[in-house]
PDB file of N, CA and C in Angstrom:
ATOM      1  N   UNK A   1     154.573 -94.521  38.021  1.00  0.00           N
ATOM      2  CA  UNK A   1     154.816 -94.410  39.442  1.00  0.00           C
ATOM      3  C   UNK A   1     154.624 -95.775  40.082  1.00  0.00           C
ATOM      4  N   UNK A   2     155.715 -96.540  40.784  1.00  0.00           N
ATOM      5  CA  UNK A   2     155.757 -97.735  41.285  1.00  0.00           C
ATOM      6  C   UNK A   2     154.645 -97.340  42.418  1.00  0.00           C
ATOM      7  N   UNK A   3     153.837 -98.536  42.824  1.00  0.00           N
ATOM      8  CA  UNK A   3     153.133 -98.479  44.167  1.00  0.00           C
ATOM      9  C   UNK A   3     154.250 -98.653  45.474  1.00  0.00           C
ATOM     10  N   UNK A   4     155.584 -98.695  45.310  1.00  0.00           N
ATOM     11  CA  UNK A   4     156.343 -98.930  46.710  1.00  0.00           C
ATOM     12  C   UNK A   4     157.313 -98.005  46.173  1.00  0.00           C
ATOM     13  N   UNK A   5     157.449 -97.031  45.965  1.00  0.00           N
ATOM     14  CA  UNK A   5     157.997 -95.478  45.641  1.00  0.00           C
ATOM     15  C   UNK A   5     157.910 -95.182  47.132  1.00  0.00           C
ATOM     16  N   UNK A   6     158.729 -94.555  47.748  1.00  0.00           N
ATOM     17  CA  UNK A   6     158.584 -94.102  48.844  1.00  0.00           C
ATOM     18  C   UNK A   6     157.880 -92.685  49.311  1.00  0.00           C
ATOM     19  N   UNK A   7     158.278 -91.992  48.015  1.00  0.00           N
ATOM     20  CA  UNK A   7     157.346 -90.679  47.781  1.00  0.00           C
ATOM     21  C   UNK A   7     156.088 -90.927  47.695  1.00  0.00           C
ATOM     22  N   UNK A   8     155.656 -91.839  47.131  1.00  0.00           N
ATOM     23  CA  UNK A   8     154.204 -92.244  46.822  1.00  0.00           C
ATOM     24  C   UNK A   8     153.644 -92.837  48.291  1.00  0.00           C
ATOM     25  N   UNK A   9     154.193 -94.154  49.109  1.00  0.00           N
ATOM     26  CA  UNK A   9     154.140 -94.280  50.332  1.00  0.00           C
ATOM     27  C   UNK A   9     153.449 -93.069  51.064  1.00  0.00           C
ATOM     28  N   UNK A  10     154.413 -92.254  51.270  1.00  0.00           N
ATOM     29  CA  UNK A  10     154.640 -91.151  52.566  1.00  0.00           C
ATOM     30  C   UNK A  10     152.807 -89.995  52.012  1.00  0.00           C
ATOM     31  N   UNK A  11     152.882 -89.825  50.968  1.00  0.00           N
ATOM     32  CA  UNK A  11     151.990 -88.950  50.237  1.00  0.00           C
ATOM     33  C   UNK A  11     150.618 -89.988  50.821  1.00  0.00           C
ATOM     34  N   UNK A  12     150.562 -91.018  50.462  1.00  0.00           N
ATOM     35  CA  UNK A  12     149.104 -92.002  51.010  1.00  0.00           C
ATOM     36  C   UNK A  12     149.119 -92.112  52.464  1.00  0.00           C
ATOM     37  N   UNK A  13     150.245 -92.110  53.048  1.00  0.00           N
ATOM     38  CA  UNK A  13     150.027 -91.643  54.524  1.00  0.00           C
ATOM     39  C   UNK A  13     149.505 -90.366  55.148  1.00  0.00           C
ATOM     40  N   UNK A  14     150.001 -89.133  54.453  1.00  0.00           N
ATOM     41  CA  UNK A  14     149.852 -88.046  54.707  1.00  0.00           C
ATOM     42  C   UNK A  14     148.455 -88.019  54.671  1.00  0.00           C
ATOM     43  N   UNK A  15     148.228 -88.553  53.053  1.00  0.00           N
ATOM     44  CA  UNK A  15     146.322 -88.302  53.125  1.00  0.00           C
ATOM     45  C   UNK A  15     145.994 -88.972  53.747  1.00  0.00           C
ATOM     46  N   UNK A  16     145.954 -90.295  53.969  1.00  0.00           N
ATOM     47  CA  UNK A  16     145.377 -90.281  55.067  1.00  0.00           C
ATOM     48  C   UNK A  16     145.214 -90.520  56.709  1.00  0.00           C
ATOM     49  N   UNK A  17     146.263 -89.520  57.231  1.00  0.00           N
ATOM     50  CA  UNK A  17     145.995 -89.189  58.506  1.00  0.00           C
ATOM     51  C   UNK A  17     145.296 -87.861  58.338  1.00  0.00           C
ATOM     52  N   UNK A  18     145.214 -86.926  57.333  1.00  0.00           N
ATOM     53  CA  UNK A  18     144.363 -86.236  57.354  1.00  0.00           C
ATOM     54  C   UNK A  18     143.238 -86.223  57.338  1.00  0.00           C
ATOM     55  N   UNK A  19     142.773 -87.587  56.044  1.00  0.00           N
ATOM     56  CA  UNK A  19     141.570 -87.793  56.218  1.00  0.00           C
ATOM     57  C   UNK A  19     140.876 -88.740  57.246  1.00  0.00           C
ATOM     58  N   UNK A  20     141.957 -89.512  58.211  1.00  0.00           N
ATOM     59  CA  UNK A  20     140.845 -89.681  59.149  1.00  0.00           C
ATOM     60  C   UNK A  20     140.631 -88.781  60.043  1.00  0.00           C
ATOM     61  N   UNK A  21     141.687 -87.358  60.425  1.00  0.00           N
ATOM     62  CA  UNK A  21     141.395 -86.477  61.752  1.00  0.00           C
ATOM     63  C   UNK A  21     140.103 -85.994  61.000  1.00  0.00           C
ATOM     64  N   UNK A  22     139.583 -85.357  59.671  1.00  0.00           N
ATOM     65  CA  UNK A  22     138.377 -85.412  59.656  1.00  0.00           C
ATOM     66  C   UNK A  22     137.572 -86.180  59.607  1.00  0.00           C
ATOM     67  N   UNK A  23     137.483 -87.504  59.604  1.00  0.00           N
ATOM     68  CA  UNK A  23     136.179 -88.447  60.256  1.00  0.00           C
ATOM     69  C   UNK A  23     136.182 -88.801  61.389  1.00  0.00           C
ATOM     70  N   UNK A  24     137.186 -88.176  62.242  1.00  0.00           N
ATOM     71  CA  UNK A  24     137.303 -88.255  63.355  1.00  0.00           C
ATOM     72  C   UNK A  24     135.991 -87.251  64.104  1.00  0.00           C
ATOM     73  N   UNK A  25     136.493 -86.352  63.506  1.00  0.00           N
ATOM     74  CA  UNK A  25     135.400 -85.030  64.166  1.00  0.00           C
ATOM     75  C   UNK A  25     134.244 -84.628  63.168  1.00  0.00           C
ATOM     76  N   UNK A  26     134.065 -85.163  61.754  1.00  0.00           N
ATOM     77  CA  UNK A  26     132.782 -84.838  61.216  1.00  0.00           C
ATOM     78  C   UNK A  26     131.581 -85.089  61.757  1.00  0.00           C
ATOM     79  N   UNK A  27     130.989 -84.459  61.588  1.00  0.00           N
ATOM     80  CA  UNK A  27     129.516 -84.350  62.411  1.00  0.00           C
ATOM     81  C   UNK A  27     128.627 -85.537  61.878  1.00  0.00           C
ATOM     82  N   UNK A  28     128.893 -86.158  60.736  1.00  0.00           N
ATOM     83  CA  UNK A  28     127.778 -87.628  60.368  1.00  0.00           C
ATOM     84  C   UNK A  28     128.729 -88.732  60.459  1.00  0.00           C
ATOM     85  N   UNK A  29     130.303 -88.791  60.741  1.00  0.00           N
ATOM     86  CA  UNK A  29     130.905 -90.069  60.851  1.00  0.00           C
ATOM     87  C   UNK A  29     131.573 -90.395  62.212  1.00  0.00           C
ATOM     88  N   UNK A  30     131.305 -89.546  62.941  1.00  0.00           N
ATOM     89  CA  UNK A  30     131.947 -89.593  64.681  1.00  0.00           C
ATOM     90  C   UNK A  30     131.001 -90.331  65.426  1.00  0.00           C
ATOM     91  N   UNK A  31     129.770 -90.856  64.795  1.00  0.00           N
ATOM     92  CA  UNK A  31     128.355 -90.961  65.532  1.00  0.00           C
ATOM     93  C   UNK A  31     128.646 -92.313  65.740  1.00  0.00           C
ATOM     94  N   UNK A  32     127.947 -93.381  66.748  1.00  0.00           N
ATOM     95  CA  UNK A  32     128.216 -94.493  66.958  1.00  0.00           C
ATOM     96  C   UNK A  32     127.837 -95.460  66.063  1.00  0.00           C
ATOM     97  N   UNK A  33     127.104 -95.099  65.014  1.00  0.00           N
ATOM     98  CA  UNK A  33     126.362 -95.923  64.038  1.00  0.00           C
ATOM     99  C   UNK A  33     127.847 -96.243  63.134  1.00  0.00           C
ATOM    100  N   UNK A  34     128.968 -95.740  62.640  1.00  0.00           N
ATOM    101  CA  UNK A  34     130.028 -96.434  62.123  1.00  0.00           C
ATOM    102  C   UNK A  34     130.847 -97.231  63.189  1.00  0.00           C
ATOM    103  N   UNK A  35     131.192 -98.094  63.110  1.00  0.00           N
ATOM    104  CA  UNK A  35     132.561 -98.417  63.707  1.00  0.00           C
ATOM    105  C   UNK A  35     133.575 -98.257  63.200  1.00  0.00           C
ATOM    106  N   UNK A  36     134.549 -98.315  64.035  1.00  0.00           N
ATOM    107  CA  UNK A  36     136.115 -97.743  63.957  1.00  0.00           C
ATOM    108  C   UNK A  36     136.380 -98.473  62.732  1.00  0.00           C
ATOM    109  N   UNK A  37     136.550 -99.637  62.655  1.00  0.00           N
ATOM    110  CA  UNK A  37     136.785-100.345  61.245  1.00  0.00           C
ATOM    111  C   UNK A  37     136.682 -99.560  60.148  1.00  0.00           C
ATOM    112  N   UNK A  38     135.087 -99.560  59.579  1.00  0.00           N
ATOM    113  CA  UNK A  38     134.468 -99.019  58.641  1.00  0.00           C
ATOM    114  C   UNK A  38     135.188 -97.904  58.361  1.00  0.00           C
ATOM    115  N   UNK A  39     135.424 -96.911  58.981  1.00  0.00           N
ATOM    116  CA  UNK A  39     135.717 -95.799  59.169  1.00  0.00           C
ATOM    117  C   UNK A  39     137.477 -95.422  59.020  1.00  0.00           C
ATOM    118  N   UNK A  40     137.838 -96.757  59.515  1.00  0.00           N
ATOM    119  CA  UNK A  40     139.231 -96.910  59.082  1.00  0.00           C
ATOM    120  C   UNK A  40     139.445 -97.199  57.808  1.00  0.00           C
ATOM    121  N   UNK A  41     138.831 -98.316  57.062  1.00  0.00           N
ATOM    122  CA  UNK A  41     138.628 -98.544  55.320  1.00  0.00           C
ATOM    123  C   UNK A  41     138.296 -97.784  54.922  1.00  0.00           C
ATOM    124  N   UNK A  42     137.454 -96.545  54.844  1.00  0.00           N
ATOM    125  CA  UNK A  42     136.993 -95.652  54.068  1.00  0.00           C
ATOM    126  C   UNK A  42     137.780 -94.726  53.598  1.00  0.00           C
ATOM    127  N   UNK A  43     138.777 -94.576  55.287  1.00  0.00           N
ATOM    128  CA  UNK A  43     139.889 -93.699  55.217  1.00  0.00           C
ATOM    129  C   UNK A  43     141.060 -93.860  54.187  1.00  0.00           C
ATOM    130  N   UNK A  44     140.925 -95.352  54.120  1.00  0.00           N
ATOM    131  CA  UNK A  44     142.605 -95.843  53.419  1.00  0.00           C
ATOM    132  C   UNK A  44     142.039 -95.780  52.270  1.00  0.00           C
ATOM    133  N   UNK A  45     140.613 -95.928  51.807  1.00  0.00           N
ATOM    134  CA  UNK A  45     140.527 -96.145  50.396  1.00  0.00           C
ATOM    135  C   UNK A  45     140.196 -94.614  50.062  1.00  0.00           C
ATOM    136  N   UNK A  46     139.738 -93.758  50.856  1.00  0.00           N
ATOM    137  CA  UNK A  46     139.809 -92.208  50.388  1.00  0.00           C
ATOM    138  C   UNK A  46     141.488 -92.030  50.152  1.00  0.00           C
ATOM    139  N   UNK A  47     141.862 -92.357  50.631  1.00  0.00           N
ATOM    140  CA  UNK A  47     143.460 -91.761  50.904  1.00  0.00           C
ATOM    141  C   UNK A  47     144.168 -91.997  49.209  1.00  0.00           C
ATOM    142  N   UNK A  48     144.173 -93.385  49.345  1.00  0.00           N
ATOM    143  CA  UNK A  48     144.678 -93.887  48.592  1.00  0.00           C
ATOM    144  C   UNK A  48     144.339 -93.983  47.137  1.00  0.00           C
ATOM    145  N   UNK A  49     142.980 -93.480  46.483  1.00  0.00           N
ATOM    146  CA  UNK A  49     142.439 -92.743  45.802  1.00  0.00           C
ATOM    147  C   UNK A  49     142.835 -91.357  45.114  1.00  0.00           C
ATOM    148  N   UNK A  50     143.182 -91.041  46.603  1.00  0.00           N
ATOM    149  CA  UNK A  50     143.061 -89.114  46.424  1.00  0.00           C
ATOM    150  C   UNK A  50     144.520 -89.085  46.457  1.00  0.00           C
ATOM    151  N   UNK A  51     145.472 -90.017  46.643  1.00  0.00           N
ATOM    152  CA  UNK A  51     146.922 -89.531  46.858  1.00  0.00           C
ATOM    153  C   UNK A  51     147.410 -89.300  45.621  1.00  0.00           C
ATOM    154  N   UNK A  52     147.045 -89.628  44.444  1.00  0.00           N
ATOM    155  CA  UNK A  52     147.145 -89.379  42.786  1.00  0.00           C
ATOM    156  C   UNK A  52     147.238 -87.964  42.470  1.00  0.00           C
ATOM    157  N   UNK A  53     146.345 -87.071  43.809  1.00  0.00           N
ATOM    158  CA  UNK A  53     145.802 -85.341  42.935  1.00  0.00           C
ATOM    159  C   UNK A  53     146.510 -84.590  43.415  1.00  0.00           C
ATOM    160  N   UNK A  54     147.660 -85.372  44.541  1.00  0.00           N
ATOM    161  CA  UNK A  54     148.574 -84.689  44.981  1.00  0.00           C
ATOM    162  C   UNK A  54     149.516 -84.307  43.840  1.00  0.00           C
ATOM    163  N   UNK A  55     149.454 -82.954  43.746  1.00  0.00           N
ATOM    164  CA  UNK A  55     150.735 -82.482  43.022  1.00  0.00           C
ATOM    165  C   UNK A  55     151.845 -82.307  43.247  1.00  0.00           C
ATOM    166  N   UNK A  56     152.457 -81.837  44.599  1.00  0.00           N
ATOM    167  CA  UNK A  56     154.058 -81.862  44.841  1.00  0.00           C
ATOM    168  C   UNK A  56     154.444 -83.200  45.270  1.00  0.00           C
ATOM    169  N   UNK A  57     155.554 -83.743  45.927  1.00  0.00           N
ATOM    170  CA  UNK A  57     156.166 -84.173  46.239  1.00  0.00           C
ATOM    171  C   UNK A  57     155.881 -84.226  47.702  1.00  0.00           C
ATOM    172  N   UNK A  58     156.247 -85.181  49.015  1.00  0.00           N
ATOM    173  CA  UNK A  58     156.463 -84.695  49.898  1.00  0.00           C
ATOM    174  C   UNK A  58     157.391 -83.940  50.355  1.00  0.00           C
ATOM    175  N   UNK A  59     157.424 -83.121  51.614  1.00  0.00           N
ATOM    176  CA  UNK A  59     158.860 -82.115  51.518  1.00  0.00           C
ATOM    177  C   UNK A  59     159.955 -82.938  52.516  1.00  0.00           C
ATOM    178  N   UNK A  60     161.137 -82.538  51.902  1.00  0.00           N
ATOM    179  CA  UNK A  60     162.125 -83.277  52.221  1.00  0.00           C
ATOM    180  C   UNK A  60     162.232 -83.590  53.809  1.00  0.00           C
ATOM    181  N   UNK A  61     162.063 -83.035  54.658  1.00  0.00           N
ATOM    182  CA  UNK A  61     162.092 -83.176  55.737  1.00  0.00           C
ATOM    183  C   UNK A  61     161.336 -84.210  56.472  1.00  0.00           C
ATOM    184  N   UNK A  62     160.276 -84.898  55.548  1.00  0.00           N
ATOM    185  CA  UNK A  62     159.391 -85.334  56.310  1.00  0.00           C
ATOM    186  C   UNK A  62     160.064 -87.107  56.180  1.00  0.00           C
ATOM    187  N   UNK A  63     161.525 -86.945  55.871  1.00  0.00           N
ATOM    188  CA  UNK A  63     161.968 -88.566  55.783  1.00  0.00           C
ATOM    189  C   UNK A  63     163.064 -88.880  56.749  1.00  0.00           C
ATOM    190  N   UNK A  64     162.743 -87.417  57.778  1.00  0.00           N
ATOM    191  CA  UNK A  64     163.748 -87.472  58.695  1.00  0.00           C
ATOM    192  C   UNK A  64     162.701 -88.195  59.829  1.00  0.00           C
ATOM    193  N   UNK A  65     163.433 -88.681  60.762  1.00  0.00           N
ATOM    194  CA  UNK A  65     162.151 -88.524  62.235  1.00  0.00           C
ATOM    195  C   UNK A  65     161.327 -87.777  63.074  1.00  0.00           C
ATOM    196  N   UNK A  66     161.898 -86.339  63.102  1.00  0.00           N
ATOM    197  CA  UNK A  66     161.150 -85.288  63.367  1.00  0.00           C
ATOM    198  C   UNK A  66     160.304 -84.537  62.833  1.00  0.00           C
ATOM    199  N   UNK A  67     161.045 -84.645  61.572  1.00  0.00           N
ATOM    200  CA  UNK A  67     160.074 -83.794  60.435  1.00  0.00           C
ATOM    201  C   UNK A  67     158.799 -84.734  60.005  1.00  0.00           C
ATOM    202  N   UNK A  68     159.188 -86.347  59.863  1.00  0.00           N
ATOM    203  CA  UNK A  68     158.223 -87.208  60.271  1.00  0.00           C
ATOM    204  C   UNK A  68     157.058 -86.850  61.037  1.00  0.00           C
ATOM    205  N   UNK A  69     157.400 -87.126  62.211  1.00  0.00           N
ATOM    206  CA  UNK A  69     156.119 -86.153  63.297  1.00  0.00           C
ATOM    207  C   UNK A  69     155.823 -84.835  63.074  1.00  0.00           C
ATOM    208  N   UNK A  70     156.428 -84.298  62.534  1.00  0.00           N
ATOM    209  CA  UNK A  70     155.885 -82.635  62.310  1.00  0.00           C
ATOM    210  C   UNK A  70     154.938 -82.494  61.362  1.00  0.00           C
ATOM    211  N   UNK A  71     155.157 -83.908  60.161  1.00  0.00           N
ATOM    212  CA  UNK A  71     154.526 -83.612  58.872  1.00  0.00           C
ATOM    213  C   UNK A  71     153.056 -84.776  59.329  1.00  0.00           C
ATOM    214  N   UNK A  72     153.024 -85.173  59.820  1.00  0.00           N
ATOM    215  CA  UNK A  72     152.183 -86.187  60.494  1.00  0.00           C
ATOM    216  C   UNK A  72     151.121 -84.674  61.658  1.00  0.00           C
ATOM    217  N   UNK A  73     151.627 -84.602  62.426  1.00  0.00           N
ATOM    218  CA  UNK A  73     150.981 -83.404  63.359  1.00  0.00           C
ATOM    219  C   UNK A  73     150.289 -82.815  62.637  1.00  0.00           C
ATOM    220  N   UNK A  74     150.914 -81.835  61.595  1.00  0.00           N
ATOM    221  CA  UNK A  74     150.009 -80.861  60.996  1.00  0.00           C
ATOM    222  C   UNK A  74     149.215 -81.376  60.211  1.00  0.00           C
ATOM    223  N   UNK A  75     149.412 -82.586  59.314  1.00  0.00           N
ATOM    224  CA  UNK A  75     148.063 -83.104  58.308  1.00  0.00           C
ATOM    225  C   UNK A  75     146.999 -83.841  59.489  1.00  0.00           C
ATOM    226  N   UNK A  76     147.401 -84.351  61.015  1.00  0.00           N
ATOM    227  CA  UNK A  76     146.318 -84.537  61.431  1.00  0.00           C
ATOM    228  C   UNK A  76     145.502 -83.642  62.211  1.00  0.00           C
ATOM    229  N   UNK A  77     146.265 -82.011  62.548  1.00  0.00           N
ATOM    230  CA  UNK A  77     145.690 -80.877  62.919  1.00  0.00           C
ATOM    231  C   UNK A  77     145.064 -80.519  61.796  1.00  0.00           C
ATOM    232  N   UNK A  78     145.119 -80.451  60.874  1.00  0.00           N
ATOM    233  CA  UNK A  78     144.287 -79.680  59.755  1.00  0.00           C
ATOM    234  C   UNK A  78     143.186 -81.016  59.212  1.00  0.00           C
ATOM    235  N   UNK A  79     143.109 -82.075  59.625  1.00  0.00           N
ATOM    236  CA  UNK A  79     141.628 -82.974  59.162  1.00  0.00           C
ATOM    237  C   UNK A  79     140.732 -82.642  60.069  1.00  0.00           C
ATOM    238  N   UNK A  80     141.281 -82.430  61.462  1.00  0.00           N
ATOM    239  CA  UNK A  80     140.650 -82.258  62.857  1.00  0.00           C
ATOM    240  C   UNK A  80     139.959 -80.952  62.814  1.00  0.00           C
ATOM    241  N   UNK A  81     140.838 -79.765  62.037  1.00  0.00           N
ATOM    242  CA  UNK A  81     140.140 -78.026  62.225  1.00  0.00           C
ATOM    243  C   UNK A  81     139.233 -78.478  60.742  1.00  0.00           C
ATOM    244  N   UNK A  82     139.371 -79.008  59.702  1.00  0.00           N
ATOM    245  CA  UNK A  82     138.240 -79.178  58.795  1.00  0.00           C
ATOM    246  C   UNK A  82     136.959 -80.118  59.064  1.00  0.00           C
ATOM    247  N   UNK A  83     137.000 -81.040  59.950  1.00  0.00           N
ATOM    248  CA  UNK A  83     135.822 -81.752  60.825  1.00  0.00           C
ATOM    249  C   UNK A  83     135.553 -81.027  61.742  1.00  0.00           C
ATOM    250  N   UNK A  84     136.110 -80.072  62.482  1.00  0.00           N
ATOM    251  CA  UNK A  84     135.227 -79.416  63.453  1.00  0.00           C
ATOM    252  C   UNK A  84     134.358 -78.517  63.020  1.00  0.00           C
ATOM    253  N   UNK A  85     135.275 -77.919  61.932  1.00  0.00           N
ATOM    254  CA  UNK A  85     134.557 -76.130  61.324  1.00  0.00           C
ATOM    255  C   UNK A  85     133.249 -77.144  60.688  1.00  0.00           C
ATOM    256  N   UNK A  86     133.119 -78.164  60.035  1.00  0.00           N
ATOM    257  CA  UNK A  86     131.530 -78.779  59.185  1.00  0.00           C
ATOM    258  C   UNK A  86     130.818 -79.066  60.676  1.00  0.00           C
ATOM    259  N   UNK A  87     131.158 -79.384  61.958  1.00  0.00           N
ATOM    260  CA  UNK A  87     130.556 -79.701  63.032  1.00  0.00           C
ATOM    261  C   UNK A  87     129.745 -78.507  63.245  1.00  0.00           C
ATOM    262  N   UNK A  88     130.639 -77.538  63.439  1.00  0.00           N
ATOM    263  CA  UNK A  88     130.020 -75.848  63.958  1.00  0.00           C
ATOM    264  C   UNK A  88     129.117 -75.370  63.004  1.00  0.00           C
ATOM    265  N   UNK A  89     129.304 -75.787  61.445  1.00  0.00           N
ATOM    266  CA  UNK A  89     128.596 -75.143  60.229  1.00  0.00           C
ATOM    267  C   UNK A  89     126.745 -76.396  60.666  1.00  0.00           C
ATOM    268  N   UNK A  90     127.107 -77.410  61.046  1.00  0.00           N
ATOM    269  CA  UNK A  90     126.440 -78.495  61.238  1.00  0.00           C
ATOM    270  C   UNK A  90     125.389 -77.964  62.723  1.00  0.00           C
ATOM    271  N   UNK A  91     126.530 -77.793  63.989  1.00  0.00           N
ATOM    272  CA  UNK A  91     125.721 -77.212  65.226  1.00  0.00           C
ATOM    273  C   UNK A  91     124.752 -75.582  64.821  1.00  0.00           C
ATOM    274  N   UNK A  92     125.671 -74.628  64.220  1.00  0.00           N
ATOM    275  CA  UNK A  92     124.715 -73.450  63.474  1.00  0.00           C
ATOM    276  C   UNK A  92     123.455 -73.533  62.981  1.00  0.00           C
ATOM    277  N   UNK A  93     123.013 -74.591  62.015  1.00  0.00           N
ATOM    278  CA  UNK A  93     122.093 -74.828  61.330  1.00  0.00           C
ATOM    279  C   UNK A  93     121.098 -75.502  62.600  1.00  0.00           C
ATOM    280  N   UNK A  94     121.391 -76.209  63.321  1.00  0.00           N
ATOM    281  CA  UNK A  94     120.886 -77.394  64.418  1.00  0.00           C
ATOM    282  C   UNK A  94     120.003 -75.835  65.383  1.00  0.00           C
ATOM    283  N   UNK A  95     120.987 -74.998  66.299  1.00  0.00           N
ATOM    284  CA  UNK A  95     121.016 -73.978  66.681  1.00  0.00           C
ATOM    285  C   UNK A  95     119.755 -72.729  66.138  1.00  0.00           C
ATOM    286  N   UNK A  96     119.993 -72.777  64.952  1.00  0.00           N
ATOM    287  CA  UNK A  96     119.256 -71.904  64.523  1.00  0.00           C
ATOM    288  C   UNK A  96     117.714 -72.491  64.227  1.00  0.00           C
ATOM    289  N   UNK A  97     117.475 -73.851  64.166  1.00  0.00           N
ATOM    290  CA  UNK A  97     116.402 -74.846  63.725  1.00  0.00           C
ATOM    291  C   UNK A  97     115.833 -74.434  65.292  1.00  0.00           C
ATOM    292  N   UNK A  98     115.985 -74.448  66.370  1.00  0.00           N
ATOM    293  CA  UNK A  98     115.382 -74.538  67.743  1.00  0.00           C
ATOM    294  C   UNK A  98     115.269 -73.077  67.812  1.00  0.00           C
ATOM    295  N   UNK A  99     115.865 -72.240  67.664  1.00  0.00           N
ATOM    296  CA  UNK A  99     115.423 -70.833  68.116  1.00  0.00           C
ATOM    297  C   UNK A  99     114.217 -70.917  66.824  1.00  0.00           C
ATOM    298  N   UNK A 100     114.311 -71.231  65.689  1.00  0.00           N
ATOM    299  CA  UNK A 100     112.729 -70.703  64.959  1.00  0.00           C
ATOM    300  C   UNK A 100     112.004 -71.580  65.249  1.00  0.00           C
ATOM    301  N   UNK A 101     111.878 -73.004  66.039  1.00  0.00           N
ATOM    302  CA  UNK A 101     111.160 -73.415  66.574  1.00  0.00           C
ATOM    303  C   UNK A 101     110.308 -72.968  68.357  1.00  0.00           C
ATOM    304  N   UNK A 102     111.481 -72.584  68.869  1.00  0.00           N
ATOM    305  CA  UNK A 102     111.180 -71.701  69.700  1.00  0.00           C
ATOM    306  C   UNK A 102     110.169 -70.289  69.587  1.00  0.00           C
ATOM    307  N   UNK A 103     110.415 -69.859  68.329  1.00  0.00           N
ATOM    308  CA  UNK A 103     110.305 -68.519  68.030  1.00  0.00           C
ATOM    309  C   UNK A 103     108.423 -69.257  68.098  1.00  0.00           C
ATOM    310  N   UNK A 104     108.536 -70.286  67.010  1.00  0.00           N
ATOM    311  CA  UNK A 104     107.114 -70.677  66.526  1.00  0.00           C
ATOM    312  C   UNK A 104     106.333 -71.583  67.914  1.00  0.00           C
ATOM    313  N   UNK A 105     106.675 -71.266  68.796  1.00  0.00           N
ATOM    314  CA  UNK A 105     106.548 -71.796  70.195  1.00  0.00           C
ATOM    315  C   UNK A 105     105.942 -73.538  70.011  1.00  0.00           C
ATOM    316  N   UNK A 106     106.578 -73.757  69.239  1.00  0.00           N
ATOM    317  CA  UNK A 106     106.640 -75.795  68.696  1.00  0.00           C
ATOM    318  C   UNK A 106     106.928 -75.956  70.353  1.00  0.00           C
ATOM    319  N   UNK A 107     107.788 -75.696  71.316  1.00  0.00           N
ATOM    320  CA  UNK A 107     108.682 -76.534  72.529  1.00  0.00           C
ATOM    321  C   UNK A 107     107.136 -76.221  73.329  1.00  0.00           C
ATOM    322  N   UNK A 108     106.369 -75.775  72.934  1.00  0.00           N
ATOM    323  CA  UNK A 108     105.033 -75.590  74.591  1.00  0.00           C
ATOM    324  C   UNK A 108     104.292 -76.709  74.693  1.00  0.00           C
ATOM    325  N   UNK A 109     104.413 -77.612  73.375  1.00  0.00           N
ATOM    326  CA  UNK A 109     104.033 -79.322  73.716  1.00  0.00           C
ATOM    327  C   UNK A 109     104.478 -79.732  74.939  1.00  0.00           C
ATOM    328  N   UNK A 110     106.166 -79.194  75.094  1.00  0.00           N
ATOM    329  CA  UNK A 110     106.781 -80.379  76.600  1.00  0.00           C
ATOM    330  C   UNK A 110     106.044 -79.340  77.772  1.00  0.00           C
ATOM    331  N   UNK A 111     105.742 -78.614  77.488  1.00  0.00           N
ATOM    332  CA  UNK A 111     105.057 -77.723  78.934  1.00  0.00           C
ATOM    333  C   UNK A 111     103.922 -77.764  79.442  1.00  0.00           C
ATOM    334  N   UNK A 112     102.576 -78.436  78.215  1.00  0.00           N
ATOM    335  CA  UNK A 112     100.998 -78.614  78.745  1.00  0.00           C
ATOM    336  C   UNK A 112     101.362 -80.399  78.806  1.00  0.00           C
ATOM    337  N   UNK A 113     100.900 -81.043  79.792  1.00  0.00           N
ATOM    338  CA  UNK A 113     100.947 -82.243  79.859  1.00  0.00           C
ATOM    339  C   UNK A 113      98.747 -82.529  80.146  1.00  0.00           C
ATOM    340  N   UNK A 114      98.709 -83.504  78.400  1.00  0.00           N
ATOM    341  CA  UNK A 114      97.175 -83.632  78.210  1.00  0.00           C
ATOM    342  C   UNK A 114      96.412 -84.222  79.402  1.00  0.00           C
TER     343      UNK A 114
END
């Protein structure tokens, strides 16, 4: 497989606009401690890594201009719904840590002032 295959191209794009809509919204790489950079390299070298385990082809449509954006849209809607759902699995755990802290009345520290 040539590295300037156009199939091969379009497939390392695909991954990764997917994989940055999820570091876009993951709950440990959205935080200000990365910068955009970092976060941009990680992406291209995840991408470009992972574009090998792709098994099909891209689909034909996506070498038109519309289908272009269509095939672009949905791989960056679906990085975005897989970084949010680890956010919510992430806020759940966070959520549930304060109600059994609550429960264990830990928060009545901020209420007696020594």
């Amino acid at each position: 497989m040539s590295l300037l295959d156009p199939n091969y191209l379009l497939s390392v794009l695909l991954v990764f606009v997917r994989i940055s809509g999820l570091l876009l919204a993951a709950p440990f790489f959205n935080q200000q401690s990365f910068s955009v950079r970092i976060r941009v390299l990680f992406a291209f070298v995840l991408a470009y890594s992972m574009a090998g385990l792709v098994a099909e082809p891209p689909p034909r449509y996506a070498f038109h201009a519309f289908g272009f954006m269509a095939a672009v849209g949905v791989e960056a809607m679906t990085g975005l719904v897989i970084g949010f759902t680890a956010q919510f699995l992430f806020l759940a755990v966070q959520f549930a840590g304060e109600i059994i802290g609550f429960q264990m009345a830990l928060g009545i520290a901020q209420v007696f002032d020594p």
